[in-house]
Structures are given as structure tokens and as C-alpha cells.
C-alpha atoms as a PDB file:
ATOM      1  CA  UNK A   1       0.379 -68.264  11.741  1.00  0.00           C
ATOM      2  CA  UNK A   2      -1.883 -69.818  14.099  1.00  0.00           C
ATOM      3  CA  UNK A   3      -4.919 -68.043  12.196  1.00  0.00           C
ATOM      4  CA  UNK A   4      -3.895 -69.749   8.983  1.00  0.00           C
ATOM      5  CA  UNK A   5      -3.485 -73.047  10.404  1.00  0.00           C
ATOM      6  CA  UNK A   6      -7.149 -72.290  12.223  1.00  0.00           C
ATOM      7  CA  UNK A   7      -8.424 -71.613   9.119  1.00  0.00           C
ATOM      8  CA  UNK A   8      -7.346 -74.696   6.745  1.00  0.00           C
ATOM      9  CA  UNK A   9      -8.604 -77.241  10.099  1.00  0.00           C
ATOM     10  CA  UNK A  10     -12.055 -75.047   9.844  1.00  0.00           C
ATOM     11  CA  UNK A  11     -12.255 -75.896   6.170  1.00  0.00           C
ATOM     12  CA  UNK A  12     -11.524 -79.178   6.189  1.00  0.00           C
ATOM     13  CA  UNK A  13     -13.720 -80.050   9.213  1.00  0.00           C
ATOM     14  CA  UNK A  14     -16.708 -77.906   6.649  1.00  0.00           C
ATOM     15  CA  UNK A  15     -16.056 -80.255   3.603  1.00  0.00           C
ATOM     16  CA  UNK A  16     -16.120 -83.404   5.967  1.00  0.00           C
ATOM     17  CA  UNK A  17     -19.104 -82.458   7.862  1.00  0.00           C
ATOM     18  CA  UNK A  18     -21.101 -81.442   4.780  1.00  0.00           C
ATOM     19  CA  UNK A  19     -19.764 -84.585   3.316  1.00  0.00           C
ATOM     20  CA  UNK A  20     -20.971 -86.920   5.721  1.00  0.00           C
ATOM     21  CA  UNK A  21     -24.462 -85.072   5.874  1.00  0.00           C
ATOM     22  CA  UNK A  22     -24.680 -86.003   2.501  1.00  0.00           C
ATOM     23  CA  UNK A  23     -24.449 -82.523   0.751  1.00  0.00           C
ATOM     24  CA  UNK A  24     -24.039 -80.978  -2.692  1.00  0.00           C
ATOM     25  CA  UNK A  25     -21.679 -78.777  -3.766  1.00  0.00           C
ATOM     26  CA  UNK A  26     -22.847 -75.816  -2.389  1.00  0.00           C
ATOM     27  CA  UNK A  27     -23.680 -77.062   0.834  1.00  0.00           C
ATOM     28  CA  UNK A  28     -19.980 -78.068   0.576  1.00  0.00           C
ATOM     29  CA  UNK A  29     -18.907 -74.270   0.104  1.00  0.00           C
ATOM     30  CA  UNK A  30     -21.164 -73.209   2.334  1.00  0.00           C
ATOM     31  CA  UNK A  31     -19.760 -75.115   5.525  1.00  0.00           C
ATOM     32  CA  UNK A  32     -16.336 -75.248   4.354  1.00  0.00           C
ATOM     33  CA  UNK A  33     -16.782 -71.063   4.562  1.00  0.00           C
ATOM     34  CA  UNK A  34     -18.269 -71.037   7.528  1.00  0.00           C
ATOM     35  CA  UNK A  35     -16.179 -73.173   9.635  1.00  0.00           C
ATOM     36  CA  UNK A  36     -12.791 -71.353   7.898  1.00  0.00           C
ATOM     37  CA  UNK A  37     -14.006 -68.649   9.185  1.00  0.00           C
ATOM     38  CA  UNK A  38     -14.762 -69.938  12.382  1.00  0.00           C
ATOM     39  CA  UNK A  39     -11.125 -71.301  12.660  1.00  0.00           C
ATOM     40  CA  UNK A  40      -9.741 -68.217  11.094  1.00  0.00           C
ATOM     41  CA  UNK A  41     -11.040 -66.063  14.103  1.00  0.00           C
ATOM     42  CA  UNK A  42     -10.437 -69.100  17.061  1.00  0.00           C
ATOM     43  CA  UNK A  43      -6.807 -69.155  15.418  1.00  0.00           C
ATOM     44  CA  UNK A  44      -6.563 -65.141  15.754  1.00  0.00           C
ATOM     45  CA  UNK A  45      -7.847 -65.020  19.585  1.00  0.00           C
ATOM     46  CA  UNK A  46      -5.493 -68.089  20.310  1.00  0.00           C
ATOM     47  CA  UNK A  47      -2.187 -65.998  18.797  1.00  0.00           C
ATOM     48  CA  UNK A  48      -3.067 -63.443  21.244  1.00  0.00           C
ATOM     49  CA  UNK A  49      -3.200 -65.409  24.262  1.00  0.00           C
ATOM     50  CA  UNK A  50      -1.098 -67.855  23.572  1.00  0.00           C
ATOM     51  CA  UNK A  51       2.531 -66.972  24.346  1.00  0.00           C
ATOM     52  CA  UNK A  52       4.953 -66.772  22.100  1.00  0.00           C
ATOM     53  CA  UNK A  53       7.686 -69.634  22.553  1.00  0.00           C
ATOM     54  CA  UNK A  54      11.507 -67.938  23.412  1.00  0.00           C
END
């Protein structure tokens, strides 16, 4: 779950960074990729150290 949630924050930090650097469309695709896959993985590594609560 924690890799979803890593992902969605890694996309919208891409759109808001590309959108404050002033960027088109693609540039908006580009580092809302990027940075969902960035969370995706940080997300991934955190559900395995991370211990599960109960």
C-alpha cells in the first residue's frame, strides 16, 4: 500500500514542480513519470523496512 501512496505523492510533486518551472505538457508527463516512479520504488523499500503495525 505504501508503494501506491509513494507513487500518487511522486506524481503530484512531478506536475507541481514542472508547473512551477513553467513547463508544457510534456515536460508535465515527463516529471510527473519520473518522480511516480521515484515514489513508487521509495514506497516499496519503505514497506519492507517498515514494520507492519499489530
Amino acid at each position: 500500500m505504501l508503494n501506491l501512496i509513494g507513487g500518487a505523492v511522486g506524481i503530484v510533486f512531478g506536475l507541481w514542480l514542472a508547473r512551477r518551472k513553467g513547463g508544457n505538457r510534456l515536460d508535465l508527463l515527463h516529471y510527473a513519470t519520473i518522480f511516480g516512479i521515484i515514489g513508487f520504488t521509495l514506497g516499496a523499500f519503505a514497506m519492507l523496512v517498515v514494520l507492519a503495525p499489530g
